[in-house]
Protein backbone atom coordinates (compact mmCIF):
# COMPACT_ATOMS: atom_id res chain seq x y z
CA UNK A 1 -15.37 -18.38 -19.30
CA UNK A 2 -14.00 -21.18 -17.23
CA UNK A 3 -11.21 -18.10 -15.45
CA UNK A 4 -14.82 -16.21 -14.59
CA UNK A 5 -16.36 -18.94 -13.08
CA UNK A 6 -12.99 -19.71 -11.16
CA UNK A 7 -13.15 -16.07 -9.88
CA UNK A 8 -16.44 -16.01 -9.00
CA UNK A 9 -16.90 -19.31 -6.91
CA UNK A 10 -13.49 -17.93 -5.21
CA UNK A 11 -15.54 -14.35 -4.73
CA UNK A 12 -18.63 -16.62 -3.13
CA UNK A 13 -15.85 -18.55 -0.74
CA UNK A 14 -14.16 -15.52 0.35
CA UNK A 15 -17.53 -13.72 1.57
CA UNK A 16 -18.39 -16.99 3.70
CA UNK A 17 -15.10 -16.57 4.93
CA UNK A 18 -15.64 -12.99 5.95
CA UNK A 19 -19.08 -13.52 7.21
CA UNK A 20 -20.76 -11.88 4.46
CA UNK A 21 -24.12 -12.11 2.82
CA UNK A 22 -25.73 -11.55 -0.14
CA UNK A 23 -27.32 -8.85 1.69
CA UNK A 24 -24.06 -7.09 2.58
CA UNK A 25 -23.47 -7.03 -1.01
CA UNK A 26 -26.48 -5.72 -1.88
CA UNK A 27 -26.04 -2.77 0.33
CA UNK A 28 -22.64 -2.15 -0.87
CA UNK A 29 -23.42 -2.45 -5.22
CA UNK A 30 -26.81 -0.15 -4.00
CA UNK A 31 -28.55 -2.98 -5.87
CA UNK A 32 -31.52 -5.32 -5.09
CA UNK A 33 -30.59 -8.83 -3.31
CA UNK A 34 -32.17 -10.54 -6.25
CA UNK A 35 -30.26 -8.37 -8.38
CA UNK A 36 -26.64 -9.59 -6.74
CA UNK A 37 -28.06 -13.41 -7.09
CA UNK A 38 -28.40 -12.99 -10.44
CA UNK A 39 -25.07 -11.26 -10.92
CA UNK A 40 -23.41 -14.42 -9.38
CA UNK A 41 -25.26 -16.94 -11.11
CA UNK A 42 -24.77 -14.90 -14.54
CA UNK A 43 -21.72 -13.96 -13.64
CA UNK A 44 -21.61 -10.78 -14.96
CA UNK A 45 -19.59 -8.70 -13.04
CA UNK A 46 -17.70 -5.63 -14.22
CA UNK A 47 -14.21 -4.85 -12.72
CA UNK A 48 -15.51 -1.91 -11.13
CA UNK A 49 -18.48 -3.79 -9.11
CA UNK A 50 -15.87 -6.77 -8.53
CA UNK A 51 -13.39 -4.28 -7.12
CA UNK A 52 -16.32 -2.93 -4.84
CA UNK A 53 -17.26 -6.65 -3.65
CA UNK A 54 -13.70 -7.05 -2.91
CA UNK A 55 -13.34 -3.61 -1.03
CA UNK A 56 -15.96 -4.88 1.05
CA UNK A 57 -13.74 -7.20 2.35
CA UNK A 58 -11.05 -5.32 2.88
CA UNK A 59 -9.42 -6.78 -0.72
CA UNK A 60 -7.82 -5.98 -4.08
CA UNK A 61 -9.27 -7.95 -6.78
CA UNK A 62 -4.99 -9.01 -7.21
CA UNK A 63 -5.52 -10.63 -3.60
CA UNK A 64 -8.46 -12.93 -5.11
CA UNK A 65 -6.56 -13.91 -9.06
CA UNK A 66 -3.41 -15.01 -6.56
CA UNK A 67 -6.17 -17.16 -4.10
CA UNK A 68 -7.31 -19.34 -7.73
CA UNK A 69 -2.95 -20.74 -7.33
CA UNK A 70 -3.46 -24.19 -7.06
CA UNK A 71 -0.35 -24.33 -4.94
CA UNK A 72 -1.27 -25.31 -1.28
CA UNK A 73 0.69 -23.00 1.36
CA UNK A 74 0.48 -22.99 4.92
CA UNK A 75 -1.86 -19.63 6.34
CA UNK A 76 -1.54 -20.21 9.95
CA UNK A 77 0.99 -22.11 12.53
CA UNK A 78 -0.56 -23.96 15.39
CA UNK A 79 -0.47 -22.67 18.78
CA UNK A 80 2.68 -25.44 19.97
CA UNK A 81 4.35 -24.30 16.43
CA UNK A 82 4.08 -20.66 17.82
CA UNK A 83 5.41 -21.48 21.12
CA UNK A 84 8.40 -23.34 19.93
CA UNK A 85 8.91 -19.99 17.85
CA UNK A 86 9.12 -17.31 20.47
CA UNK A 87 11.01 -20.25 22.86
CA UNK A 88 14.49 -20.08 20.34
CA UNK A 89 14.83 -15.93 19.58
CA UNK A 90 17.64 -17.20 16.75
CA UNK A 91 14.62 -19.70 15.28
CA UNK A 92 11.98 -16.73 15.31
CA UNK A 93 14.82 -14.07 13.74
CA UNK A 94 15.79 -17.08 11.23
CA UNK A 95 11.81 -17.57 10.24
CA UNK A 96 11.38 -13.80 9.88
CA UNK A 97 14.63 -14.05 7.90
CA UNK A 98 13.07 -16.99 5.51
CA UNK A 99 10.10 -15.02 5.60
CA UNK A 100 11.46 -11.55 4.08
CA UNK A 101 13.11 -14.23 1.32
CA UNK A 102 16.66 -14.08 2.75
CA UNK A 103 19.61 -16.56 1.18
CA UNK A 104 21.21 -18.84 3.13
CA UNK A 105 24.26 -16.94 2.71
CA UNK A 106 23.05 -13.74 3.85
CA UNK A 107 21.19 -14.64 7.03
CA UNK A 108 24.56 -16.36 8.27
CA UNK A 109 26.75 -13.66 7.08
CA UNK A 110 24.26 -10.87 9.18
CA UNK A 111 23.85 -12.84 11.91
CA UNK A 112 26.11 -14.59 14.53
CA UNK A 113 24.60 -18.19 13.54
CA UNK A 114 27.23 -20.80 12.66
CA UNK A 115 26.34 -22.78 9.31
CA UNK A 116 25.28 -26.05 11.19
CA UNK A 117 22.58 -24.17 13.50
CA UNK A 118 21.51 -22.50 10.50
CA UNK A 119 20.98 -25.56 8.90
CA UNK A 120 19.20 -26.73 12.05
CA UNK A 121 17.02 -24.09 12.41
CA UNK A 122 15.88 -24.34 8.64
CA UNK A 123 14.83 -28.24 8.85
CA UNK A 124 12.91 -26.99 12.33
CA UNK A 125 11.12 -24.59 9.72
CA UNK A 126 10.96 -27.03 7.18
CA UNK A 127 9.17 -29.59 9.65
CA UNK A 128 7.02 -26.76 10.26
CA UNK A 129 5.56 -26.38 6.82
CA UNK A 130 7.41 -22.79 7.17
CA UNK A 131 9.94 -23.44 4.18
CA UNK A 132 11.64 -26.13 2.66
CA UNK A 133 15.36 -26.61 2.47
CA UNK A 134 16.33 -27.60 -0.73
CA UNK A 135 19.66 -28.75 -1.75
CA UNK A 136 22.35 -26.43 -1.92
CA UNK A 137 20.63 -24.86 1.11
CA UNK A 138 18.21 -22.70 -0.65
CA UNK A 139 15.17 -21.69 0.93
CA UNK A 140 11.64 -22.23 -0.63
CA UNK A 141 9.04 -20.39 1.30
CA UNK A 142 5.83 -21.96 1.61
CA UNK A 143 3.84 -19.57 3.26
CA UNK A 144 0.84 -17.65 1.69
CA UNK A 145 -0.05 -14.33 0.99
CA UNK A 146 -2.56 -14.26 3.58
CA UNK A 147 -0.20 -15.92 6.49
CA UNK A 148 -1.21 -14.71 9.55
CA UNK A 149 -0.51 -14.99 13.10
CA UNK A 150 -2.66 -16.93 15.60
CA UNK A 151 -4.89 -14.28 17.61
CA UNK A 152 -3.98 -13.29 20.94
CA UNK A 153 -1.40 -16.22 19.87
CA UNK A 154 2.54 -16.69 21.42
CA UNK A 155 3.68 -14.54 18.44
CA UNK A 156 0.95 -11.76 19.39
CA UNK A 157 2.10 -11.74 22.98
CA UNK A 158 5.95 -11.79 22.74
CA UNK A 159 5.16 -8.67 20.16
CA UNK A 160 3.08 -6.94 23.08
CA UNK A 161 5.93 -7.67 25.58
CA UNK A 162 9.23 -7.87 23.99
CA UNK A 163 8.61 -5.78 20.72
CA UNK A 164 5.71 -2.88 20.91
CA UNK A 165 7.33 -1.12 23.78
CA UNK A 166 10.12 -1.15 21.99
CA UNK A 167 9.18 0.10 18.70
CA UNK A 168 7.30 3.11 20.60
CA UNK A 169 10.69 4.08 22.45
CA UNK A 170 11.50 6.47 19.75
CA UNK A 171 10.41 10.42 18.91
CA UNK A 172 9.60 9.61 15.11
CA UNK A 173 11.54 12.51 13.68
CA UNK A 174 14.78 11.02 11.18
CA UNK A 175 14.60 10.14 8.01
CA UNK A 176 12.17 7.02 6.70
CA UNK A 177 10.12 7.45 10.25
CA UNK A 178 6.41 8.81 10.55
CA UNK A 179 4.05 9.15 13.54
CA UNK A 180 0.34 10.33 13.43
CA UNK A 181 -2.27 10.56 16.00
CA UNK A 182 -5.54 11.88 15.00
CA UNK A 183 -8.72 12.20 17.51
CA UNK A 184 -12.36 12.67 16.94
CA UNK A 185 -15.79 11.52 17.15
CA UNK A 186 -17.19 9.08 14.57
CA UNK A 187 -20.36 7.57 13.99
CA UNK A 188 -20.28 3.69 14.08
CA UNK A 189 -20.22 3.72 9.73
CA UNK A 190 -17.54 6.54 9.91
CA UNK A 191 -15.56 4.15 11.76
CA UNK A 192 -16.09 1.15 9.63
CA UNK A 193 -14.91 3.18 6.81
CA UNK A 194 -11.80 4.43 7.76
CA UNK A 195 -11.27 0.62 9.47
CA UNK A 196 -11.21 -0.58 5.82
CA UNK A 197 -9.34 1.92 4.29
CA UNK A 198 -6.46 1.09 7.20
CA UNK A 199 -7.07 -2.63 5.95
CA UNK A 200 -6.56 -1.63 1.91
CA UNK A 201 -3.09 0.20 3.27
CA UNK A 202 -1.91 -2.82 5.51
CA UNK A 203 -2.71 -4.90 1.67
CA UNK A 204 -0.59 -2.17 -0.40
CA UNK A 205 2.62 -2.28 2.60
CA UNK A 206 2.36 -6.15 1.74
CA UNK A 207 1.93 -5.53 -1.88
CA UNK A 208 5.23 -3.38 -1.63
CA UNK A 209 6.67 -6.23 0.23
CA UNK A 210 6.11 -8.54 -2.57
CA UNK A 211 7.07 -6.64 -5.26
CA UNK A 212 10.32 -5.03 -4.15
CA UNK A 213 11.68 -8.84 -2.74
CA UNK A 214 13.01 -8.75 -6.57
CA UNK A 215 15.47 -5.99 -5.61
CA UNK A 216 18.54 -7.32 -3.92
CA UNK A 217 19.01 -7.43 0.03
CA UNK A 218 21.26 -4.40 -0.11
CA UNK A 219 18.34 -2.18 -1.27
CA UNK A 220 15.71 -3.57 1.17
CA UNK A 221 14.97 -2.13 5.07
CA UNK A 222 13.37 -3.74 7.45
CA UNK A 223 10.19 -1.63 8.45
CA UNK A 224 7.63 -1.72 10.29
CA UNK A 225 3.92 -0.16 10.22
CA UNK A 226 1.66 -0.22 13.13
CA UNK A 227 -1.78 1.18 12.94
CA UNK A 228 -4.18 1.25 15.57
CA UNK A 229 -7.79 2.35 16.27
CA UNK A 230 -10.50 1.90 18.59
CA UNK A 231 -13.19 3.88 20.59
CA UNK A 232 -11.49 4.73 23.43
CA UNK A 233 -11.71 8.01 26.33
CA UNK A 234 -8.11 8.46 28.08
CA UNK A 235 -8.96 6.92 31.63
CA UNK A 236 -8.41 9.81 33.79
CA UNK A 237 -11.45 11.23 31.54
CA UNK A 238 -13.32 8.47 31.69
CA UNK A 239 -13.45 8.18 35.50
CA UNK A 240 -14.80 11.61 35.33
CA UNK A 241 -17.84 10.72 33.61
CA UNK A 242 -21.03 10.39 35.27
CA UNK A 243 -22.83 6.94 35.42
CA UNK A 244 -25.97 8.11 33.04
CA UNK A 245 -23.49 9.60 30.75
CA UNK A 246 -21.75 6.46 29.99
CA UNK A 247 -22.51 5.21 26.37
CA UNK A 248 -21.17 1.80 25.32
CA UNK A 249 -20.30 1.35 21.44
CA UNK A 250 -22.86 -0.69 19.34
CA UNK A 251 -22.20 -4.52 19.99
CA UNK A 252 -19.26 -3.82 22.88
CA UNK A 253 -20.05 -5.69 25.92
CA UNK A 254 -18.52 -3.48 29.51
């Protein structure tokens, strides 16, 4: 009983978090509000309406269990922390190293980084609350599962100068590489839908991540995924339109 009243006063925390309401819920269980009050203070929820709360939020009800860890981990750098990142490219490859669990011993074998600025860089990250160097130089990563970058952040805009372009210069076709582009016209729930199914695929490419850091470095890629979507008109069409036949999306301010 105590592990279900755990879960559920994380489940009230995260929809706070996310700006939710007991209303939201309500709309999304098809149930009265009173009805969703008195599921939370019975706490009687069944896995499938938990794993519809947790949907809700873009969630697997695995994301909430691992949130109960009592285990404090850092979920965001500061903005200076950030800067200091993207100002050293060998500190920002040797955090993304730490990050995808590399050994000592194989980030300074792949990379041309002597021992003692490996070292260097590590106690930077340490300081950071990024890792912690333990003796023997072995790395202890102290970031959480729902680490994320600061918005519109340094890290955001050295990716949108230095690594999108990039990552685009390529025609998608050899093994282990995938583009799609798919256009329409959604209603406003349409989109919200598909928004949170692309959020529930972003959570199963880091739920991938996770499980196959047990396989040894040999086995393991780097990828990337990059998913996209917004209402949007190509501009050359969009100058064409007439004034009166503008339409703005619900809550977008020209």
């Amino acid at each position: 009983m105590a592990q279900t009243s755990a879960i559920v006063s994380e489940l009230k925390r995260q929809l706070r978090s996310h700006g939710l309401t007991y209303q939201d819920v309500a709309e999304a269980l098809e149930l009265s509000v009173a009805s969703v009050k008195r599921l939370f203070s019975e706490k009687q929820f069944s896995l499938k309406r938990l794993d519809q709360v947790c949907n809700l939020m873009g969630m697997e009800i695995s994301d909430l269990v691992r949130k109960l860890a009592p285990e404090q981990k850092v979920d965001q750098l500061t903005l200076e922390q950030e800067e200091e990142l993207v100002s050293d490219v060998r500190l920002l490859l040797v955090a993304v190293c730490a990050m995808n669990r590399w050994r000592f011993d194989e980030i300074h074998m792949n990379y041309e980084i002597s021992e003692t600025d490996l070292i260097r860089y590590l106690a930077l990250l340490d300081r950071m609350g990024v890792v912690e160097l333990l003796p023997g130089n072995r790395i202890k990563l102290l970031i959480s599962h729902d680490f994320t970058w600061q918005p519109n952040g340094p890290i955001q805009r050295f990716f949108e100068t230095e690594v999108q372009q990039d990552f685009l210069k390529c025609r998608f076709t050899r093994a282990g590489e995938l583009r799609l582009f798919v256009s329409g016209m959604l209603s406003t729930q349409s989109n919200e839908a598909v928004q949170q199914k692309l959020k529930r695929l972003a959570l199963e490419f880091r739920h991938c991540h996770e499980e196959d850091l047990a396989l040894p470095l040999e086995q393991r890629f780097g990828v990337s995924l990059m998913m996209a979507m917004r209402p949007w008109e190509i501009e050359a069409f969009d100058h064409l339109r007439r004034p009166d036949a503008r339409k703005d999306y619900p809550g977008r301010v020209r």
